[in-house]
Protein backbone atom coordinates (compact mmCIF):
# COMPACT_ATOMS: atom_id res chain seq x y z
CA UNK A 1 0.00 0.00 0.00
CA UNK A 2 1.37 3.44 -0.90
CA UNK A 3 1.96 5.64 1.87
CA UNK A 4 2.25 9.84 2.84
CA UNK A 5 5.52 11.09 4.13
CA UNK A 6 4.96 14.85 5.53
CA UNK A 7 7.93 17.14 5.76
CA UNK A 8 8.18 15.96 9.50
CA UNK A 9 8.25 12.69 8.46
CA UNK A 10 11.17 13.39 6.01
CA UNK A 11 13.30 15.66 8.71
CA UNK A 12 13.31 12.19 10.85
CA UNK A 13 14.56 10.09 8.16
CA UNK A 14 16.29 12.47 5.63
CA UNK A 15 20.22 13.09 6.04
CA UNK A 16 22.82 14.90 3.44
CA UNK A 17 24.92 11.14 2.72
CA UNK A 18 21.86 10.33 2.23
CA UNK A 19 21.25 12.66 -0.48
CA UNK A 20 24.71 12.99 -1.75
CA UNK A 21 24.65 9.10 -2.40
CA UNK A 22 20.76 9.64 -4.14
CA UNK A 23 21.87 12.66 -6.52
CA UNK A 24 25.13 10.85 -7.37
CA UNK A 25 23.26 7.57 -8.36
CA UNK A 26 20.81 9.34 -10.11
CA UNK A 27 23.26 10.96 -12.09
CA UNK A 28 25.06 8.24 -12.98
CA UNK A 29 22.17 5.99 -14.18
CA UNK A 30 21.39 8.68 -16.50
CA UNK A 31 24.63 8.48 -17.90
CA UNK A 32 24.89 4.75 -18.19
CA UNK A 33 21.27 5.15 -20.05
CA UNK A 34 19.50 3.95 -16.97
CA UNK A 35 17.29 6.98 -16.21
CA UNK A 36 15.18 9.36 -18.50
CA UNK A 37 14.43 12.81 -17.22
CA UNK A 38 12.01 15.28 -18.73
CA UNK A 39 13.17 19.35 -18.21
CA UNK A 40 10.98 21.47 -15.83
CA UNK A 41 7.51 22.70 -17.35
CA UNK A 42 5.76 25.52 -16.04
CA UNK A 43 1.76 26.43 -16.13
CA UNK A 44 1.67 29.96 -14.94
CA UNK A 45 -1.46 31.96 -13.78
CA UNK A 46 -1.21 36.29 -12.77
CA UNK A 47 -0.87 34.71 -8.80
CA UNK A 48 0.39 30.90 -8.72
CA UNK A 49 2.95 28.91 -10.73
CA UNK A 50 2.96 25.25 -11.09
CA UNK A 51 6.25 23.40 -11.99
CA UNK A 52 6.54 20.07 -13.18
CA UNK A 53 9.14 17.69 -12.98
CA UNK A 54 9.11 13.82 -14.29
CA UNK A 55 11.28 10.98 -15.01
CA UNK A 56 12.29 7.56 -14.33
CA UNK A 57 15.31 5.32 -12.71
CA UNK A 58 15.24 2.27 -14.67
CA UNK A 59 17.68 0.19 -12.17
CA UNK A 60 16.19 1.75 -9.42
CA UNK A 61 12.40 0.51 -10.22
CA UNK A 62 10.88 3.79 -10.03
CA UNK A 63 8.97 6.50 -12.31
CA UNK A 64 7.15 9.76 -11.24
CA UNK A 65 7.39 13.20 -11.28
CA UNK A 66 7.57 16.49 -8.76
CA UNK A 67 5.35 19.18 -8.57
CA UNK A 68 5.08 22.05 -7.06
CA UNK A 69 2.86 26.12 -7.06
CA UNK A 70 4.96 28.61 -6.45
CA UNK A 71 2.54 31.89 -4.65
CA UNK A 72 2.83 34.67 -2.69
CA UNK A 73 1.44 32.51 -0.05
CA UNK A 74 4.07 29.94 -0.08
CA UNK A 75 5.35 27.11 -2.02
CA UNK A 76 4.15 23.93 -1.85
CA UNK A 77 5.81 20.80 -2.94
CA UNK A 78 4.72 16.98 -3.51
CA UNK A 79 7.03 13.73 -4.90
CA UNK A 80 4.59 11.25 -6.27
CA UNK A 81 6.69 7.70 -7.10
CA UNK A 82 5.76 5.07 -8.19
CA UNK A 83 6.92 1.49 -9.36
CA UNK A 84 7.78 1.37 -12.90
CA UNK A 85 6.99 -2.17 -13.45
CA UNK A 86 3.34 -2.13 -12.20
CA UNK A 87 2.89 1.43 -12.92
CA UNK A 88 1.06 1.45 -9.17
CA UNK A 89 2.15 4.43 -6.39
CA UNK A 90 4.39 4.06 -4.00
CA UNK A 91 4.48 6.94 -1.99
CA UNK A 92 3.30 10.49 -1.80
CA UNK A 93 5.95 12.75 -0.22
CA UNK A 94 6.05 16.44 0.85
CA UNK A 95 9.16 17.92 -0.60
CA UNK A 96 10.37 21.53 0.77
CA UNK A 97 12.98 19.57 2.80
CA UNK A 98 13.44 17.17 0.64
CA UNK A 99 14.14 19.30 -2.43
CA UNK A 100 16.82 21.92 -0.26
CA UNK A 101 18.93 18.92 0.78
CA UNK A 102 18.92 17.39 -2.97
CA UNK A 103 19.42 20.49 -3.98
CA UNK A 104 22.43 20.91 -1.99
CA UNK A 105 23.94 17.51 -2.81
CA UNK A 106 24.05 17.81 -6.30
CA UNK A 107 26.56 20.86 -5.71
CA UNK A 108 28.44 18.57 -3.21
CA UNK A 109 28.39 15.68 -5.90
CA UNK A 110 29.58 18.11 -8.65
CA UNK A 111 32.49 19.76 -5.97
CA UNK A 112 33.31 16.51 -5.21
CA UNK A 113 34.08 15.85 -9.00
CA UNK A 114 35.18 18.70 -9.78
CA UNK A 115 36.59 20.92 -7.31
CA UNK A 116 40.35 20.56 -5.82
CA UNK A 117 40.26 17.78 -3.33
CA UNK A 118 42.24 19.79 -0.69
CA UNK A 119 39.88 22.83 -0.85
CA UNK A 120 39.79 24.22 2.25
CA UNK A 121 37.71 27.43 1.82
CA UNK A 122 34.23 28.66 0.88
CA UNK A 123 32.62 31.49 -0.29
CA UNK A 124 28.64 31.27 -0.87
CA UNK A 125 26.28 33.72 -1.69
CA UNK A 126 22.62 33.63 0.18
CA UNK A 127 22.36 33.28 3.60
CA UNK A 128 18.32 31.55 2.68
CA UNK A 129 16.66 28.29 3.00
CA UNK A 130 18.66 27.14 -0.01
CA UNK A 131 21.81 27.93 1.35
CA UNK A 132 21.63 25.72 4.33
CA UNK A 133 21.63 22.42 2.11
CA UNK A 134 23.91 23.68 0.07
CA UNK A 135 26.93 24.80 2.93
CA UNK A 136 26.10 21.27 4.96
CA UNK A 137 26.69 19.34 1.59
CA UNK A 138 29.77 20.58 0.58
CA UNK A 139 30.82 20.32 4.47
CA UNK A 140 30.20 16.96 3.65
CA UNK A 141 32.52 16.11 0.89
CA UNK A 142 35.79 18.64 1.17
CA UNK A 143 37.90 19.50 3.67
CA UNK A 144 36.43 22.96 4.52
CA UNK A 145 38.06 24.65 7.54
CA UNK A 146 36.21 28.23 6.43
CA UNK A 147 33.24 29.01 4.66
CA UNK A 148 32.48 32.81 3.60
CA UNK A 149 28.90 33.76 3.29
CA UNK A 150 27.41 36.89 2.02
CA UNK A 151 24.46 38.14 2.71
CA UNK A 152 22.60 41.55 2.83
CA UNK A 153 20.95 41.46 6.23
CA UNK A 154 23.82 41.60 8.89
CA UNK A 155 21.28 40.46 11.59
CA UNK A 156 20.26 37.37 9.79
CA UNK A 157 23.69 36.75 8.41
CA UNK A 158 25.34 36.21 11.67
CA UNK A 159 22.13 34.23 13.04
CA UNK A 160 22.88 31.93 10.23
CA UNK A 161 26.19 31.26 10.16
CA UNK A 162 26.09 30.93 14.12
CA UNK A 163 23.70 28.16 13.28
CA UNK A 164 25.26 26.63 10.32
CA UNK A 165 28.92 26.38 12.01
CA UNK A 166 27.15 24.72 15.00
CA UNK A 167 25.82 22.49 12.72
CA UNK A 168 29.21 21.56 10.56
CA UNK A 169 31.24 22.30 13.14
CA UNK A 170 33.40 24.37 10.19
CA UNK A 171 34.07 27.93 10.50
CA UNK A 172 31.57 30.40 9.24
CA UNK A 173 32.47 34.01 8.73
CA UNK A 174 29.69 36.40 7.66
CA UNK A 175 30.76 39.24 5.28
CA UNK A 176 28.71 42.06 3.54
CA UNK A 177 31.43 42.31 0.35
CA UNK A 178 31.21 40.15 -2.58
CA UNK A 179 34.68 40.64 -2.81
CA UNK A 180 35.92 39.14 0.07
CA UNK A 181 33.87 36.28 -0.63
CA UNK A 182 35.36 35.73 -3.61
CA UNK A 183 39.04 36.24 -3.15
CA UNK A 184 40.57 33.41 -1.74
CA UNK A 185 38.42 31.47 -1.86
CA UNK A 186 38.83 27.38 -3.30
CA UNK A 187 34.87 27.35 -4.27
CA UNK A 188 32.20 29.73 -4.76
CA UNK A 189 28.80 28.67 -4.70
CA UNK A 190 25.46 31.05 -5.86
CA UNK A 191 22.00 30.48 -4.05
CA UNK A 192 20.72 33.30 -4.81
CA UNK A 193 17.57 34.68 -6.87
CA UNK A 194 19.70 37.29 -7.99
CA UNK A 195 18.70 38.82 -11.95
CA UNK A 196 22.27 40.96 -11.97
CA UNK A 197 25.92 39.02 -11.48
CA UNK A 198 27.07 39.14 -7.94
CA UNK A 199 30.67 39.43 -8.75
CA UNK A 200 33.52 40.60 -10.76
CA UNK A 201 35.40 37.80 -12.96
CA UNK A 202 38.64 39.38 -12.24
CA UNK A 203 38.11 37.81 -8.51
CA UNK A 204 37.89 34.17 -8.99
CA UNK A 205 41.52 32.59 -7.92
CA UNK A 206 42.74 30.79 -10.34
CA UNK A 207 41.62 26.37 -9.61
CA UNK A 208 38.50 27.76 -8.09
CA UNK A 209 35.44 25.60 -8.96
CA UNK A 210 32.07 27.58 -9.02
CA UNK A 211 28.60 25.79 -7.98
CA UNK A 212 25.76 27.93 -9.35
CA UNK A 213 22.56 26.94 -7.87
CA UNK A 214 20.07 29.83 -8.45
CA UNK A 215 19.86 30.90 -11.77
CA UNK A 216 17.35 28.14 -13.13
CA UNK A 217 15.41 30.97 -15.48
CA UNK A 218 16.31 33.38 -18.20
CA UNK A 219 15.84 36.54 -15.96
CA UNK A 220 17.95 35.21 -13.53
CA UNK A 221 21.81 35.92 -14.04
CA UNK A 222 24.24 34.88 -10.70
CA UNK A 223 27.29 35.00 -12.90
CA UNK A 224 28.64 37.44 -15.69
CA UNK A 225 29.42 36.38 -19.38
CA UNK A 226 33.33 37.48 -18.06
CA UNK A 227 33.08 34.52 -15.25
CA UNK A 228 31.69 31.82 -17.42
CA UNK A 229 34.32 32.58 -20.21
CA UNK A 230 37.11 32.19 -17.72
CA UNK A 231 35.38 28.59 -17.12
CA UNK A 232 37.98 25.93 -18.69
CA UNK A 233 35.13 23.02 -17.85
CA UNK A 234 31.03 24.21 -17.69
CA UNK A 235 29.16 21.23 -16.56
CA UNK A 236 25.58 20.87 -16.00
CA UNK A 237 23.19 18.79 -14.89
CA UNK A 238 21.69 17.62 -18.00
CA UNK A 239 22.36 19.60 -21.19
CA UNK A 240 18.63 19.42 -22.12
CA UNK A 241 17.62 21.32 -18.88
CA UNK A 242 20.66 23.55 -18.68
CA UNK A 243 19.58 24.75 -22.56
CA UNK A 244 15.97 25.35 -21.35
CA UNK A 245 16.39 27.51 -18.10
CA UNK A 246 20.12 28.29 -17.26
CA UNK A 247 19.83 31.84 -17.22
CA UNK A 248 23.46 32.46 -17.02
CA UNK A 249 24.42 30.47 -19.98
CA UNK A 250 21.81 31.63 -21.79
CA UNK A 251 22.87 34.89 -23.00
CA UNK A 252 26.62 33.39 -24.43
CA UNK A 253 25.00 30.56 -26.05
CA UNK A 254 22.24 33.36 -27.96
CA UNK A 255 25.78 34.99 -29.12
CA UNK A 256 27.58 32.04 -30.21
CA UNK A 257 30.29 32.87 -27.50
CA UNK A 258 29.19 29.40 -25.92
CA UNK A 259 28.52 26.14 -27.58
CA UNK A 260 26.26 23.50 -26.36
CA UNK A 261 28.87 20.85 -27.38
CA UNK A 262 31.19 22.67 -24.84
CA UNK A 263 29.09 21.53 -21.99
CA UNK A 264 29.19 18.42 -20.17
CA UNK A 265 26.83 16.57 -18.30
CA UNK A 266 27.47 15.32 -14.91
CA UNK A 267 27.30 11.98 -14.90
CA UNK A 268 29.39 12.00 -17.61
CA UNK A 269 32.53 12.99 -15.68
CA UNK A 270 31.61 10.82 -12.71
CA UNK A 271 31.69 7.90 -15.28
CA UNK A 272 35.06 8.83 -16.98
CA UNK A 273 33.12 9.82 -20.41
CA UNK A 274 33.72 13.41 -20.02
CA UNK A 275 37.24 14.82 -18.66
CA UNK A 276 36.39 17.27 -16.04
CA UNK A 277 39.04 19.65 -13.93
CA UNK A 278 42.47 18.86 -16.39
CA UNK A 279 45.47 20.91 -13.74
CA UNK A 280 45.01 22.76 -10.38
CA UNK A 281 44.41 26.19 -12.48
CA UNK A 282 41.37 25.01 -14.22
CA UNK A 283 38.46 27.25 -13.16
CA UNK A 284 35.60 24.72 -13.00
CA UNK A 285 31.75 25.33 -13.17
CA UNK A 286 28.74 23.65 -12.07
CA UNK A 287 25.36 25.09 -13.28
CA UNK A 288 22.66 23.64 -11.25
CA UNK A 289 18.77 23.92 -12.69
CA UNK A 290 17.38 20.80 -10.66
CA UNK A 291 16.23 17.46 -11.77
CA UNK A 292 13.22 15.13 -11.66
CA UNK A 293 15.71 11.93 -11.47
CA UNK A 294 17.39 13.53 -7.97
CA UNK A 295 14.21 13.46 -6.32
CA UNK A 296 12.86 10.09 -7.30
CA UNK A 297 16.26 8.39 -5.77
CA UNK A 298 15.94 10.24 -2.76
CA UNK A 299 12.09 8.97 -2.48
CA UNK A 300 13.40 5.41 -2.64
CA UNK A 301 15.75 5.93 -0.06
CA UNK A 302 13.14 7.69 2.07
CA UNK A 303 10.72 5.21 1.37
CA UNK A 304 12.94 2.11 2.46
CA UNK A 305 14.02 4.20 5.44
CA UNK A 306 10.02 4.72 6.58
CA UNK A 307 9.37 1.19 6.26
CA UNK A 308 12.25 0.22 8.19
CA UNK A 309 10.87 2.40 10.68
CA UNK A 310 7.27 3.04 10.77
CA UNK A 311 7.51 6.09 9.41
CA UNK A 312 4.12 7.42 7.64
CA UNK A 313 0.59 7.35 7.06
CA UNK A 314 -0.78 4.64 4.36
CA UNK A 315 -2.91 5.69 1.52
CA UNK A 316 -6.66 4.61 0.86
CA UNK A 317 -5.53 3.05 -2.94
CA UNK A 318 -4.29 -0.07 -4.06
């Protein structure tokens, strides 16, 4: 019988390995032809939004798809999985949790690929719900002893990174300049909603490796047509999604100063099909939109994990 999972329900069971070990298995069924994932569609009223996201994991035995409305209101998110053999649901799962840790593990997943293994400091932009998964994830995965976060709200800067070096146990300094986030710093990552670039190209250190989260629309632009172009490797999720919504690769690809064939998917570097960082100089680039596929093998996991424990509320359908 399929069963509900609420968000409390997920808090409980969820944990970033977790995640990190869902996104990277997603990602690497897709490139061993073992997953098919649809890019994001969008139904859009004058007040709510909803976004749709579907695919399948083959070796994993699951299809389904996540949606969510986006409103002034709130946003409100469901994972609805089901067996792909039978074609009969599995579970029902609220998401908002759900999709800011898998959100966050990708970017660990690509750093871990792609960034220098002894990178020892941080700089991330957004100090929001977003940013949380995406600082404990790459906690996770590198040997972080600082991470510099910039925000615009001093009061709820330091509240967060008082709560997110608690919570790592790594070093959080709170800064107002985009600068000093920048400079010295082994990775930059964007969670932002930011529509203008929120730094200069000049600043990125040479062997940095960039994780751009936020910019998963054409109005959206974290990163300058300077910083992409300084970009030796620009990887993406899936090329499909990345030349649908990635706002800031958008613009160079209209102009012929970027070429889809220049971008590389993922799970094609984690698989050895796609060379990824070549020397310690390479600037490296991760351009996050979000995938169907990274949800569905975190709703297995979560799914074994509430049966193991009890976890959730069954469903009135066969």
């Amino acid at each position: 019988m399929a069963i509900f999972l609420s968000e409390n329900d997920v808090k409980q069971l969820l944990t970033v390995t977790m995640a990190i070990d869902a996104v990277e298995s997603a990602h690497r069924d897709l490139a061993n032809g073992l997953a098919q994932d649809t890019p994001r569609a969008r139904t859009r009223l004058p007040q709510t939004v909803l976004h749709m996201l579907h695919g399948a994991l083959l070796a994993q035995g699951v299809i389904g798809y996540k949606a969510y409305t986006t409103n002034r209101s709130g946003n409100r998110f469901l994972v609805h999985l089901f067996d792909s053999a039978s074609g009969v649901l599995l579970a029902v799962i609220e998401a908002d949790y759900l999709g800011m840790i898998r959100t966050g593990a990708a970017s660990a997943v690509a750093a871990k690929y792609l960034a220098r293994p002894e990178s020892a400091v941080a700089g991330v932009f957004g100090s929001g719900w977003q940013a949380e998964g995406h600082i404990r994830a790459i906690c996770a995965v590198l040997p972080l002893k600082q991470v510099k976060v910039c925000g615009r709200q001093p009061e709820k800067l330091n509240s967060f990174c008082a709560r997110l070096q608690e919570m790592t146990g790594v070093e959080m300094l709170p800064t107002l300049s985009p600068e000093t986030t920048v400079r010295g710093s082994d990775l930059v990552g964007t969670v932002t909603t930011a529509v203008t670039p929120l730094f200069e190209a000049e600043w990125l250190e040479p062997g940095t490796h960039i994780n751009a989260a936020g910019s998963n629309a054409l109005i959206r632009h974290e990163l300058s047509e300077a910083a992409v172009r300084r970009c030796a490797v620009v990887c993406v999720d899936s090329i499909p999604t990345a030349l649908a919504e990635a706002g800031d690769l958008l613009p160079l690809l209209e102009k012929g100063r970027l070429h889809p064939r220049q971008l590389i998917e993922l799970g094609d570097v984690m698989i050895g099909r796609r060379s990824g960082r070549q020397t310690a100089g390479d600037i490296t680039l991760f351009e996050s939109q979000g995938m169907a596929i990274q949800d569905l093998a975190l709703g297995v996991r979560l799914l074994a994990a509430a049966r193991e424990q009890g976890l959730g509320v069954s469903l009135p359908m066969p």
